[in-house]
Every structure is written in structure tokens, then in C-alpha cells.
PDB file of N, CA and C in Angstrom:
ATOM      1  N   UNK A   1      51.767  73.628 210.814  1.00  0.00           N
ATOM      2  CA  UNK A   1      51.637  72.680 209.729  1.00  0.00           C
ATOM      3  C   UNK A   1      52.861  71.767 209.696  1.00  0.00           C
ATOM      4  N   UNK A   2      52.317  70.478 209.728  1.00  0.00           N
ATOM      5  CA  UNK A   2      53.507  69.499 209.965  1.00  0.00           C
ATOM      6  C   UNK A   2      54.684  69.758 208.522  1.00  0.00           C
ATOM      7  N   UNK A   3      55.872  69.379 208.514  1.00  0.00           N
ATOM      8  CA  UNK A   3      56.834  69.224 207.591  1.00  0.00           C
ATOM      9  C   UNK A   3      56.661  67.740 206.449  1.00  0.00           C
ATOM     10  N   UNK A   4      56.666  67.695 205.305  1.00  0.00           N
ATOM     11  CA  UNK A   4      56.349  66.548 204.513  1.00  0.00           C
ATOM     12  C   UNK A   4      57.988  65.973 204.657  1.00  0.00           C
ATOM     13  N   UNK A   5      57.754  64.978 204.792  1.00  0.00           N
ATOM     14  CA  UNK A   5      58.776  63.829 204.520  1.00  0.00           C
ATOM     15  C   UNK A   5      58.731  62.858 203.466  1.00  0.00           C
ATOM     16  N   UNK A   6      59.651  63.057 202.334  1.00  0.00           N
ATOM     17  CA  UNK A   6      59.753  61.570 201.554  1.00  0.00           C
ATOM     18  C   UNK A   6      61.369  60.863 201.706  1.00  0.00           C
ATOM     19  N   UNK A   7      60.894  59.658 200.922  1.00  0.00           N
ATOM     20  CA  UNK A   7      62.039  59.030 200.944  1.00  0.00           C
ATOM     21  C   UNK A   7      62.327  58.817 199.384  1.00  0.00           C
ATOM     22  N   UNK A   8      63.546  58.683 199.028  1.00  0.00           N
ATOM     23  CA  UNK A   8      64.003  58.436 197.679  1.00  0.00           C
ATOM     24  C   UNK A   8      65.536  57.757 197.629  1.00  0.00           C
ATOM     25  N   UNK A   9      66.092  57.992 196.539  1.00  0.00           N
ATOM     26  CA  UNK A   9      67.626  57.281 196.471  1.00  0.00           C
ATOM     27  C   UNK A   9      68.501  58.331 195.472  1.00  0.00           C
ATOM     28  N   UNK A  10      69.453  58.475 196.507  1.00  0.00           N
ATOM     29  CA  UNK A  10      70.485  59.853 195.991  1.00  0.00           C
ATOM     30  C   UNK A  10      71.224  59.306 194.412  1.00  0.00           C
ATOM     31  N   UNK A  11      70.689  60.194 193.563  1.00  0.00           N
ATOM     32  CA  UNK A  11      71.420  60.311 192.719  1.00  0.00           C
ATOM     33  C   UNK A  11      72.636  60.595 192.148  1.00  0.00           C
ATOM     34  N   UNK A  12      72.678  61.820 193.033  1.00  0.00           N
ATOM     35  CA  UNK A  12      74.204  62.561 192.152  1.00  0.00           C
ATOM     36  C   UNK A  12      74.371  62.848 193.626  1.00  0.00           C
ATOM     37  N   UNK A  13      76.204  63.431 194.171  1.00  0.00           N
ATOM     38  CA  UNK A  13      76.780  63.810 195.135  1.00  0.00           C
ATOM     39  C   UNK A  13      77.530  64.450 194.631  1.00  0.00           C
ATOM     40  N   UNK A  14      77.792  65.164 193.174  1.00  0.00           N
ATOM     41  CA  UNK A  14      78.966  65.811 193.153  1.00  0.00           C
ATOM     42  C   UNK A  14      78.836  67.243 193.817  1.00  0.00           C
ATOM     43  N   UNK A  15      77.733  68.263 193.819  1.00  0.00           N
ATOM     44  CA  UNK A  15      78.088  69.517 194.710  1.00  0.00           C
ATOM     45  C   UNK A  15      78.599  68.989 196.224  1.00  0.00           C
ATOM     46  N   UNK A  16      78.673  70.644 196.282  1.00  0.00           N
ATOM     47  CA  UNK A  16      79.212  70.523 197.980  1.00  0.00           C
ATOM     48  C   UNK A  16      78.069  71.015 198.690  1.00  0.00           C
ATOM     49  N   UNK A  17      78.134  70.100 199.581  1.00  0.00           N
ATOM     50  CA  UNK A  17      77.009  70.239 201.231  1.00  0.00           C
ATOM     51  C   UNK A  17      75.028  69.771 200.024  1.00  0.00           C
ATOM     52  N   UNK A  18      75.498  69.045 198.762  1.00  0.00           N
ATOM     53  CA  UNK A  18      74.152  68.989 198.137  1.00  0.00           C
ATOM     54  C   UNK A  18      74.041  67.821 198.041  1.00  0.00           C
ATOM     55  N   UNK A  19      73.116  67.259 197.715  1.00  0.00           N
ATOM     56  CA  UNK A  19      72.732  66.082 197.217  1.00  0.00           C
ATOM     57  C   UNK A  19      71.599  65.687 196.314  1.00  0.00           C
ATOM     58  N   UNK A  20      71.274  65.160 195.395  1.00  0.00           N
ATOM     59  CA  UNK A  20      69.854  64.932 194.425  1.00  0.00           C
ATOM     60  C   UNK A  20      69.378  63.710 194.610  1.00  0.00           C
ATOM     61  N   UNK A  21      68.176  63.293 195.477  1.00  0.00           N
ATOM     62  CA  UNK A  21      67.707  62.564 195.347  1.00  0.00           C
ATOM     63  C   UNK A  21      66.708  62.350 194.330  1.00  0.00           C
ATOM     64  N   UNK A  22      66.037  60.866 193.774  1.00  0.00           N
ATOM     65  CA  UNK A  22      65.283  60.659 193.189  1.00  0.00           C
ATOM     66  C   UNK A  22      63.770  60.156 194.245  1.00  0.00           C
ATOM     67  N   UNK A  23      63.030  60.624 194.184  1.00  0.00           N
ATOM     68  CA  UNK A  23      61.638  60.617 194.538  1.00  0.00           C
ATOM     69  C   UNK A  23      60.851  59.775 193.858  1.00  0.00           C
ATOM     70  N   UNK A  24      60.427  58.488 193.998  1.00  0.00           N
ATOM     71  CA  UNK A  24      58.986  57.510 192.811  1.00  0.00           C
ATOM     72  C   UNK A  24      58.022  57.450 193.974  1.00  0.00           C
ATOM     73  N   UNK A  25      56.917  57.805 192.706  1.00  0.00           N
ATOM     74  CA  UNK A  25      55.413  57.625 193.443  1.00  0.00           C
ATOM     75  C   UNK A  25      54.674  56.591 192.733  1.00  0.00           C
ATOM     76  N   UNK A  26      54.054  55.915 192.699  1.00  0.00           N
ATOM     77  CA  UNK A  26      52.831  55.219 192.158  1.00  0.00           C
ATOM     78  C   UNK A  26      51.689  55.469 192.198  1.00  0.00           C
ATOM     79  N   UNK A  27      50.885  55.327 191.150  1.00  0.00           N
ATOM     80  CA  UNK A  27      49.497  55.603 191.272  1.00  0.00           C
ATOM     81  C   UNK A  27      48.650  54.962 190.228  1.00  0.00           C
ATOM     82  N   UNK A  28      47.561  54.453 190.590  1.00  0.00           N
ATOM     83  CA  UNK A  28      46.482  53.884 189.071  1.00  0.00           C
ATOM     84  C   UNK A  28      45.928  54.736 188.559  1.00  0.00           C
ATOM     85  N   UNK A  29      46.154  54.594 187.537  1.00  0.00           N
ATOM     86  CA  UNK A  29      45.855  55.628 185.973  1.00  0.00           C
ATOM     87  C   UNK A  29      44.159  55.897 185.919  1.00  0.00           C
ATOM     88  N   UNK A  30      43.808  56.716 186.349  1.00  0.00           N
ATOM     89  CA  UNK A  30      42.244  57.275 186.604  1.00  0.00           C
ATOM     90  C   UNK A  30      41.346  56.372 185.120  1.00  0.00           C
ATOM     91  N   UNK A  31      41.892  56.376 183.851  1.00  0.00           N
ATOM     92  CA  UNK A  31      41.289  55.934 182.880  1.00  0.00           C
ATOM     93  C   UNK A  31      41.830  54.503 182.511  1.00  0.00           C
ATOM     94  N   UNK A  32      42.961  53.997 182.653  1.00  0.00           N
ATOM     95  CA  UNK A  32      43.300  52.828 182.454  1.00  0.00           C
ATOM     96  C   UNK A  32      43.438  51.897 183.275  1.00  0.00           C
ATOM     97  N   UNK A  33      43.521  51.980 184.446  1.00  0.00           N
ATOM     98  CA  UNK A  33      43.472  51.614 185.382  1.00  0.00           C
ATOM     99  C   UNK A  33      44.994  50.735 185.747  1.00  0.00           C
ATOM    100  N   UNK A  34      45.715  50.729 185.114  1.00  0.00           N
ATOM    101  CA  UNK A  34      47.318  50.879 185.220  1.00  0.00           C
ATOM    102  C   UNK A  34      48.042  51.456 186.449  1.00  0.00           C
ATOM    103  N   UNK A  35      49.487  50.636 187.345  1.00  0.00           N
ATOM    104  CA  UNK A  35      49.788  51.333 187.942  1.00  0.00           C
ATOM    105  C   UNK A  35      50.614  52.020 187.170  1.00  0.00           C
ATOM    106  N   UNK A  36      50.921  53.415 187.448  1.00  0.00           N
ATOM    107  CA  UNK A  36      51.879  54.186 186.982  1.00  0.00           C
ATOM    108  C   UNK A  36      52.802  54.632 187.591  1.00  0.00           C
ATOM    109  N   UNK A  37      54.655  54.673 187.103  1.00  0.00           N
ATOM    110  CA  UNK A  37      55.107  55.284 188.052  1.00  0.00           C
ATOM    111  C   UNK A  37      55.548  56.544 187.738  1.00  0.00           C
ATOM    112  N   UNK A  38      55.757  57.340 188.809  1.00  0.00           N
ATOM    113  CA  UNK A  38      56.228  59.133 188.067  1.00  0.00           C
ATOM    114  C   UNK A  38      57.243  59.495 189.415  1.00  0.00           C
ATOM    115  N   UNK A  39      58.482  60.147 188.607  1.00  0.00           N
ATOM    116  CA  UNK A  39      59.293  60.353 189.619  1.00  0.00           C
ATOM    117  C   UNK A  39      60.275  61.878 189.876  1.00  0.00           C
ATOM    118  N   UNK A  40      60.572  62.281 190.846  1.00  0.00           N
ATOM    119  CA  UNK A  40      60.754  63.787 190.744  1.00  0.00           C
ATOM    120  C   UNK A  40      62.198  63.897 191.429  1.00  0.00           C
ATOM    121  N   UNK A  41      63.290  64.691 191.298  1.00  0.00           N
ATOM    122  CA  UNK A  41      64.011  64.992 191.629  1.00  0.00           C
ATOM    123  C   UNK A  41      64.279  66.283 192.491  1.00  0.00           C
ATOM    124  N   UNK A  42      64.844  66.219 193.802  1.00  0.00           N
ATOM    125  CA  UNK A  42      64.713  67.017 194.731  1.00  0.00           C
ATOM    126  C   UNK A  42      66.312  67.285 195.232  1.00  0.00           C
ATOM    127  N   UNK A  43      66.855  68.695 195.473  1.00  0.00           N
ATOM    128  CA  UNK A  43      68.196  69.020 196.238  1.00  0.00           C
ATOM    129  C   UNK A  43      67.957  69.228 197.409  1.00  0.00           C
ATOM    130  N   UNK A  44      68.761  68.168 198.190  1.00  0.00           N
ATOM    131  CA  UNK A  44      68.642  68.207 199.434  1.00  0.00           C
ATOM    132  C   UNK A  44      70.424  69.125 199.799  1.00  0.00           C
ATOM    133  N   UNK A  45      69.753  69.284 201.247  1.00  0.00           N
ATOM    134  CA  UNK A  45      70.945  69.707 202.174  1.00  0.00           C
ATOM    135  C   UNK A  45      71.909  68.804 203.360  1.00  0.00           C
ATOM    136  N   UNK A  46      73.088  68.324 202.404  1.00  0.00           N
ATOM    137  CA  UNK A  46      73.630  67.229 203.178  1.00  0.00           C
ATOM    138  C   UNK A  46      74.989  68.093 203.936  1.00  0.00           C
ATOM    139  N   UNK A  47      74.879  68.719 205.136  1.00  0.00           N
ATOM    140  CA  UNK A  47      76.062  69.508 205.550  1.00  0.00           C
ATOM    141  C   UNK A  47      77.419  68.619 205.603  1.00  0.00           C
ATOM    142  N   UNK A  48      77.258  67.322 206.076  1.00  0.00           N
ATOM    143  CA  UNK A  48      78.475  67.059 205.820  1.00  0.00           C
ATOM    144  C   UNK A  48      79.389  65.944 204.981  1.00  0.00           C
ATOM    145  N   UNK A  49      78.344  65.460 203.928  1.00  0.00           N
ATOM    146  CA  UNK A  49      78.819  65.173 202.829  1.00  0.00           C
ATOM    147  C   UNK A  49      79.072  63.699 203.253  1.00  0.00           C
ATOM    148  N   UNK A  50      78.012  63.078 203.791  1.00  0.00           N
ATOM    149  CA  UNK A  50      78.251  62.004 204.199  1.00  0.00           C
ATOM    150  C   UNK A  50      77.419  60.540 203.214  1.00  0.00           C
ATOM    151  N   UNK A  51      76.588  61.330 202.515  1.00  0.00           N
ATOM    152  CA  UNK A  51      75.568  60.417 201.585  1.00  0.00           C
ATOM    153  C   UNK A  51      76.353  60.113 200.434  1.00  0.00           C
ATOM    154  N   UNK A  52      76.025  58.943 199.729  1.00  0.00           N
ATOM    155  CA  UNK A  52      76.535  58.607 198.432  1.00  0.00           C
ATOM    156  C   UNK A  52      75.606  58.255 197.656  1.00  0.00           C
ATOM    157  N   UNK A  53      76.119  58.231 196.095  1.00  0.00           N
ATOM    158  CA  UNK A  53      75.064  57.380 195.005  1.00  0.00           C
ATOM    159  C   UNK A  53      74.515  56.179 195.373  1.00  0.00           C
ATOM    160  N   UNK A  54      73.436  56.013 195.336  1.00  0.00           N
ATOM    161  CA  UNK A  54      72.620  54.541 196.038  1.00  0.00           C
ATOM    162  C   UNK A  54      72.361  54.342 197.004  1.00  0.00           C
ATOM    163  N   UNK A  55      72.375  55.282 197.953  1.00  0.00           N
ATOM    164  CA  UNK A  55      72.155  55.330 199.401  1.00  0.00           C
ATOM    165  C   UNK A  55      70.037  55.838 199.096  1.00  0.00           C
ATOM    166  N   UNK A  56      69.651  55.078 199.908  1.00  0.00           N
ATOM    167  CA  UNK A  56      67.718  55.213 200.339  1.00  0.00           C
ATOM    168  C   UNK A  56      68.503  56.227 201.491  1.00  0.00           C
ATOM    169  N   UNK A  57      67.672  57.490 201.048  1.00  0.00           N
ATOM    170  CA  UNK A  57      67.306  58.536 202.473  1.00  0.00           C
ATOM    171  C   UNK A  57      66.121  58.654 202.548  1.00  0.00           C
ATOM    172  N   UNK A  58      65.953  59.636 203.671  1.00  0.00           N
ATOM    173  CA  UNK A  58      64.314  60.504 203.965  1.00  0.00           C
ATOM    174  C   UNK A  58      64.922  62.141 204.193  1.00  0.00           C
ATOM    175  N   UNK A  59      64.101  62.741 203.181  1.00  0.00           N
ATOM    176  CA  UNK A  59      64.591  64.431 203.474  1.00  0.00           C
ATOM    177  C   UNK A  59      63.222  64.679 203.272  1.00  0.00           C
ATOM    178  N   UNK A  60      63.492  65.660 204.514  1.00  0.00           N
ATOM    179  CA  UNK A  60      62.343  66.554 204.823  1.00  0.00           C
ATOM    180  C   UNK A  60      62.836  68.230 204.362  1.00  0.00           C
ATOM    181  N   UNK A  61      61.226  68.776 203.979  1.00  0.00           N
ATOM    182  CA  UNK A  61      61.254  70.011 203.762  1.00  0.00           C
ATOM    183  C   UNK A  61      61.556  70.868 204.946  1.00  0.00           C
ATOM    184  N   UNK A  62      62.342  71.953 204.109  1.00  0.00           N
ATOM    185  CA  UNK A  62      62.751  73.230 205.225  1.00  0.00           C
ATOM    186  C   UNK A  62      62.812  74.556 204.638  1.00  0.00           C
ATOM    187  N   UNK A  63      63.536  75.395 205.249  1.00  0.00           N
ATOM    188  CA  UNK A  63      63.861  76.605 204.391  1.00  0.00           C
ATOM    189  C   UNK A  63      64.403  76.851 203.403  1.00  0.00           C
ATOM    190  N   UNK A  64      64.090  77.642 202.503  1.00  0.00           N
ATOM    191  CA  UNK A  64      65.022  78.102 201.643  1.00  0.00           C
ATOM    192  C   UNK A  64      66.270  77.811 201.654  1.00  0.00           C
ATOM    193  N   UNK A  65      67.595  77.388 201.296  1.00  0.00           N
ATOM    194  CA  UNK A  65      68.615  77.432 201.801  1.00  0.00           C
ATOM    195  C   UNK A  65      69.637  78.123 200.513  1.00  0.00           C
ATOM    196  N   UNK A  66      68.643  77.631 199.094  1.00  0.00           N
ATOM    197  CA  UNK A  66      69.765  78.351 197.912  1.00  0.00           C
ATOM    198  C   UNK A  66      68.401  78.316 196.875  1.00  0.00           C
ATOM    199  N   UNK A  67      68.261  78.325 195.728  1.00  0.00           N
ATOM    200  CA  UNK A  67      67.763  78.954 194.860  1.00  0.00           C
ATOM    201  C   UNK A  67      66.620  77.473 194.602  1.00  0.00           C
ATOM    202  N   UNK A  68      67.379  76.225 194.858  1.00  0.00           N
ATOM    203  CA  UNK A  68      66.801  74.879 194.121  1.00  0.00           C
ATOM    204  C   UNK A  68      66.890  74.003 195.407  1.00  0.00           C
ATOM    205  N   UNK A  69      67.330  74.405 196.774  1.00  0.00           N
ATOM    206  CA  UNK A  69      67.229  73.478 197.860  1.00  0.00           C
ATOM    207  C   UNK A  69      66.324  74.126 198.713  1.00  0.00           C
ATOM    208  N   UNK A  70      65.270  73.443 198.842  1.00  0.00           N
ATOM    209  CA  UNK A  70      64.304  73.608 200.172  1.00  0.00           C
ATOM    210  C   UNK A  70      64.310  72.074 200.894  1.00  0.00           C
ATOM    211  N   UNK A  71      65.170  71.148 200.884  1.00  0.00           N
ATOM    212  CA  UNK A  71      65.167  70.023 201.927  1.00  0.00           C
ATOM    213  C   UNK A  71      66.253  69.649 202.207  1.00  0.00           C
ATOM    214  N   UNK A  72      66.277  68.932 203.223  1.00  0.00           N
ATOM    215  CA  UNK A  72      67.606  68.580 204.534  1.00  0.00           C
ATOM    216  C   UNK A  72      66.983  67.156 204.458  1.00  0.00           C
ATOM    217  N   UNK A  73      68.086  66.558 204.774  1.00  0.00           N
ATOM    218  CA  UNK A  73      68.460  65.036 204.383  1.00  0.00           C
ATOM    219  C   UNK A  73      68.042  64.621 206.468  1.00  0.00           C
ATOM    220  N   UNK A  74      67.216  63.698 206.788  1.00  0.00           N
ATOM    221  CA  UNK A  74      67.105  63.653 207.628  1.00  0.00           C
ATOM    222  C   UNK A  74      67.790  62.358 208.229  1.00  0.00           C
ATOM    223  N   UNK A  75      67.785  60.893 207.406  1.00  0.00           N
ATOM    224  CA  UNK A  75      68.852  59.944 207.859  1.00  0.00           C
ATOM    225  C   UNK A  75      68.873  58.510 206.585  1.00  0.00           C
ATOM    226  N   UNK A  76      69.374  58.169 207.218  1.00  0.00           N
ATOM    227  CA  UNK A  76      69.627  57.198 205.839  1.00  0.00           C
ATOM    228  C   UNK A  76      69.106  55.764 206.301  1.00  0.00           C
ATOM    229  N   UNK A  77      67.983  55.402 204.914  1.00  0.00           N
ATOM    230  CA  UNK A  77      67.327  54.095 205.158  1.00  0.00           C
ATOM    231  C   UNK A  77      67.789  52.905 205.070  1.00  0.00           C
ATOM    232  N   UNK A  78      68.558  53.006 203.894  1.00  0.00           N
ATOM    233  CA  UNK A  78      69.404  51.477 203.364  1.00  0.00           C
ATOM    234  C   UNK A  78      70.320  51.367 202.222  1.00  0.00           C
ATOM    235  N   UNK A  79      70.905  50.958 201.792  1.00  0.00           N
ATOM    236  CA  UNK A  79      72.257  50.918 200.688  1.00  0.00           C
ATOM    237  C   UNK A  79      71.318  50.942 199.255  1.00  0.00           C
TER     238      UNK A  79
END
């Protein structure tokens, strides 16, 4: 089963080897027909602490690594 990949924009960098990206999806509202946006926050695994606030990544899912990180930061899209 392939690995899901999203892309989002790092929020916070203060842990070590962590990072929080923000995740937005869009979608039209089944009854209103509105786009909607909804957005999720994910701890990625940045080993060497190279991402900052406002940086576009893509992290993909992986193992377990701590209690609230199941993804690894795979590379960085744009500022």
C-alpha cells in the first residue's frame, strides 16, 4: 500500500528533530454548495532541523516514531 503524501506550511519549529505543519483541504459543502476550507495539523520528523516557520513542505507518512509523529518531512516546496 502506497504511502500518502501531503503538502502543507510549517507552523511551529520549536521542538527538537519536530516540526508542525498545517495541512488545508477544500471541498464543496454537500448542501450548500460552498467551497469550504478545513485544515489539520500534523508532527512531522525533521532530523535535522533544517525547516522553518513559512516554509511549504511535503511529509509523508511513516512509522511510529513518538506518541503524535507518524510523518517525515520529505522536501521543501517553497518559502
Amino acid at each position: 500500500m502506497p504511502k500518502r503524501v501531503l503538502q502543507g506550511t510549517v507552523v511551529s519549529d520549536k521542538n527538537s528533530k519536530t516540526i508542525v505543519v498545517k495541512v488545508e483541504r477544500r471541498f464543496i459543502h454537500p448542501v450548500m454548495g460552498k467551497t469550504v476550507r478545513r485544515s489539520k495539523k500534523y508532527h512531522a520528523h525533521d532530523e535535522k532541523g533544517e525547516f522553518k516557520i513559512g516554509d511549504v513542505v511535503r511529509i509523508q507518512e511513516c512509522r511510529p516514531i513518538s506518541k503524535l509523529k507518524t510523518w517525515e518531512v520529505l522536501e521543501r516546496v517553497g518559502k
